[in-house]
Protein backbone atom coordinates (compact mmCIF):
# COMPACT_ATOMS: atom_id res chain seq x y z
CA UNK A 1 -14.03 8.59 71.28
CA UNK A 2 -10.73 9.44 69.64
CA UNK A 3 -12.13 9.48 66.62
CA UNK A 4 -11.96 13.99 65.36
CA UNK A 5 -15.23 13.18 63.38
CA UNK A 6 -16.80 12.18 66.29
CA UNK A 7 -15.58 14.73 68.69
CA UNK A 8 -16.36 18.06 66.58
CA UNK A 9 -19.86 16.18 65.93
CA UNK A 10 -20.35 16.10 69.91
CA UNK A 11 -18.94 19.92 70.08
CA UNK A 12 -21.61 20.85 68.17
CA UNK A 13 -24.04 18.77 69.23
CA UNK A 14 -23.67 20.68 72.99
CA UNK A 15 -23.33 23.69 71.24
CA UNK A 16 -26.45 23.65 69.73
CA UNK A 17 -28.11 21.74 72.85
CA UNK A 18 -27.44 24.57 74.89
CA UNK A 19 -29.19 27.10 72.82
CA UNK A 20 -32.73 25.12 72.64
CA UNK A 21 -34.99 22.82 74.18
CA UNK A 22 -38.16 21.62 73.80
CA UNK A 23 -41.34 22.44 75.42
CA UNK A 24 -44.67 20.13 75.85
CA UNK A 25 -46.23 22.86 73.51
CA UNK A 26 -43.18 23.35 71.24
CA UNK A 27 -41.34 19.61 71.69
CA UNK A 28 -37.75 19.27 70.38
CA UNK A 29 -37.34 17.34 67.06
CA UNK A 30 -33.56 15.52 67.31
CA UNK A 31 -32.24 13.73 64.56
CA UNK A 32 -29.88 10.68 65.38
CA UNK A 33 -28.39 9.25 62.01
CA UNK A 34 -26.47 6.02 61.70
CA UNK A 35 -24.70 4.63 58.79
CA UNK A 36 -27.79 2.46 57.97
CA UNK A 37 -30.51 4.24 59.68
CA UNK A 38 -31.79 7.48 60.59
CA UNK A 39 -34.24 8.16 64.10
CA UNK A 40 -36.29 11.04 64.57
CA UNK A 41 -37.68 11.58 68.34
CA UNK A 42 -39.77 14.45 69.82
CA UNK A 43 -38.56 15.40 73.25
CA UNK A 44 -40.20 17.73 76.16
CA UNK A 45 -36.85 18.53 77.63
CA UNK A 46 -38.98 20.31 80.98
CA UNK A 47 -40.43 16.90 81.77
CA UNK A 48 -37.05 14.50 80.01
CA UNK A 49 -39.83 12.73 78.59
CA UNK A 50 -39.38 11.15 74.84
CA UNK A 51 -42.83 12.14 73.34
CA UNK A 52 -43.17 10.42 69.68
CA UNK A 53 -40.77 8.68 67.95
CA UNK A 54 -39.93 7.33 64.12
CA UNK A 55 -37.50 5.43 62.64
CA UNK A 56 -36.17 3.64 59.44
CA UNK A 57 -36.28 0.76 61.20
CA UNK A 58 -39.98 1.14 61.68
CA UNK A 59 -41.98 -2.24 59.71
CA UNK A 60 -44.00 0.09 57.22
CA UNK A 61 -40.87 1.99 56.63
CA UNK A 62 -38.56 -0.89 56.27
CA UNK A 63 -40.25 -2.35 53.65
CA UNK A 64 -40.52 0.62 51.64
CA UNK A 65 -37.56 0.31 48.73
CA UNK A 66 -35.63 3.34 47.99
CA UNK A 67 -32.65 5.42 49.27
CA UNK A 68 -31.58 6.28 52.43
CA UNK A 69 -33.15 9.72 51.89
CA UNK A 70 -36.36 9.03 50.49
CA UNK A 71 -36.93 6.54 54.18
CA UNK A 72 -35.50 9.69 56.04
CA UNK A 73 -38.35 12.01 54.67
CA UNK A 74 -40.91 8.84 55.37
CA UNK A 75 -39.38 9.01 58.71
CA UNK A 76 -40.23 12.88 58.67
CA UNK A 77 -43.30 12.47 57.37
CA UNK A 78 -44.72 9.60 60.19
CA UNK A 79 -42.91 11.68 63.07
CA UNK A 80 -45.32 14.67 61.85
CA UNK A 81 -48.47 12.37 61.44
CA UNK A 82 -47.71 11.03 65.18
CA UNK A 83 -47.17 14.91 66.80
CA UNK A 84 -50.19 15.53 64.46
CA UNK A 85 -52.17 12.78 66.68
CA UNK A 86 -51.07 14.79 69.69
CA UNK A 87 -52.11 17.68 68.80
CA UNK A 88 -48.46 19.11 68.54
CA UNK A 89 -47.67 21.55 65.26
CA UNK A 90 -44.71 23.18 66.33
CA UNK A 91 -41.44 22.17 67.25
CA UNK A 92 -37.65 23.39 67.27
CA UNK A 93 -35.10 21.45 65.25
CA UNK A 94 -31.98 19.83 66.69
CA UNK A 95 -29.70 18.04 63.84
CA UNK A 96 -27.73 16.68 66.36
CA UNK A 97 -24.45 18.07 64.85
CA UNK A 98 -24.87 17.13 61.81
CA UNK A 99 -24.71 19.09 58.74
CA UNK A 100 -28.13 20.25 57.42
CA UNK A 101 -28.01 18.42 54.68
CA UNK A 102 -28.97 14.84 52.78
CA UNK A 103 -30.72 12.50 54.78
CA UNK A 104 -31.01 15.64 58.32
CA UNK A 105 -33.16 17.55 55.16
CA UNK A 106 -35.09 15.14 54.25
CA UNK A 107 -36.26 14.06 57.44
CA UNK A 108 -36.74 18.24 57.68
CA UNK A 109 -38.71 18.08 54.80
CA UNK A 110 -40.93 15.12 55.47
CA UNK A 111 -41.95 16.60 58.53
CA UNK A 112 -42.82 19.95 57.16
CA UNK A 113 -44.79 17.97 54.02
CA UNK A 114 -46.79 16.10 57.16
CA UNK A 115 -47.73 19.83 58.63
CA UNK A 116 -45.15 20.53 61.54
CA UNK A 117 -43.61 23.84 61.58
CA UNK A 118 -39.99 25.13 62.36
């Protein structure tokens, strides 16, 4: 991990961590983005327990064509029609360190267009 990218991203990353966590009633929503893919997860940090997940690596998202951005707000959107399924409709928002912005926003937006709020 000597990369500084890397390092400030994980300094963050706690920083933010130890401000929130999720709830079963109010789950956290953490973004994990990779240079060809982007996974959303919601988390009940009481339990540790991974609740729903999406990614761009799902088979109806896949095959979409597009961007990287317009699959992260189709991974937004099926992360919100999951929590929707569980009855979940708010959650708080952990972008992992990263900057609140491109594909982190779209997968924001996605899941606010599918009905979750934060």
């Amino acid at each position: 991990m000597s990369n500084v990218k890397s390092l400030r991203r994980l300094k963050i990353r706690h920083t933010i961590r130890r401000k929130i966590s999720g709830t079963a009633q109010k789950p956290r929503l953490a973004i994990f983005r990779s240079n060809t893919d982007i996974y959303a997860q919601l988390i009940d940090d009481s339990k540790g327990v991974t609740i729903a997940a999406a990614s761009s690596k799902d088979k109806d998202i896949k095959a979409q064509s597009g961007t990287k951005s317009d699959k992260s707000k189709l991974v937004g959107a099926a992360l919100a029609r999951k929590a929707g399924e569980l009855d979940v409709k708010e959650v708080v928002f952990d972008r992992g360190g990263y900057l609140y912005h491109g594909r982190v926003k779209a997968v924001a937006e996605g899941a606010r267009e599918g009905g979750l709020q934060f």
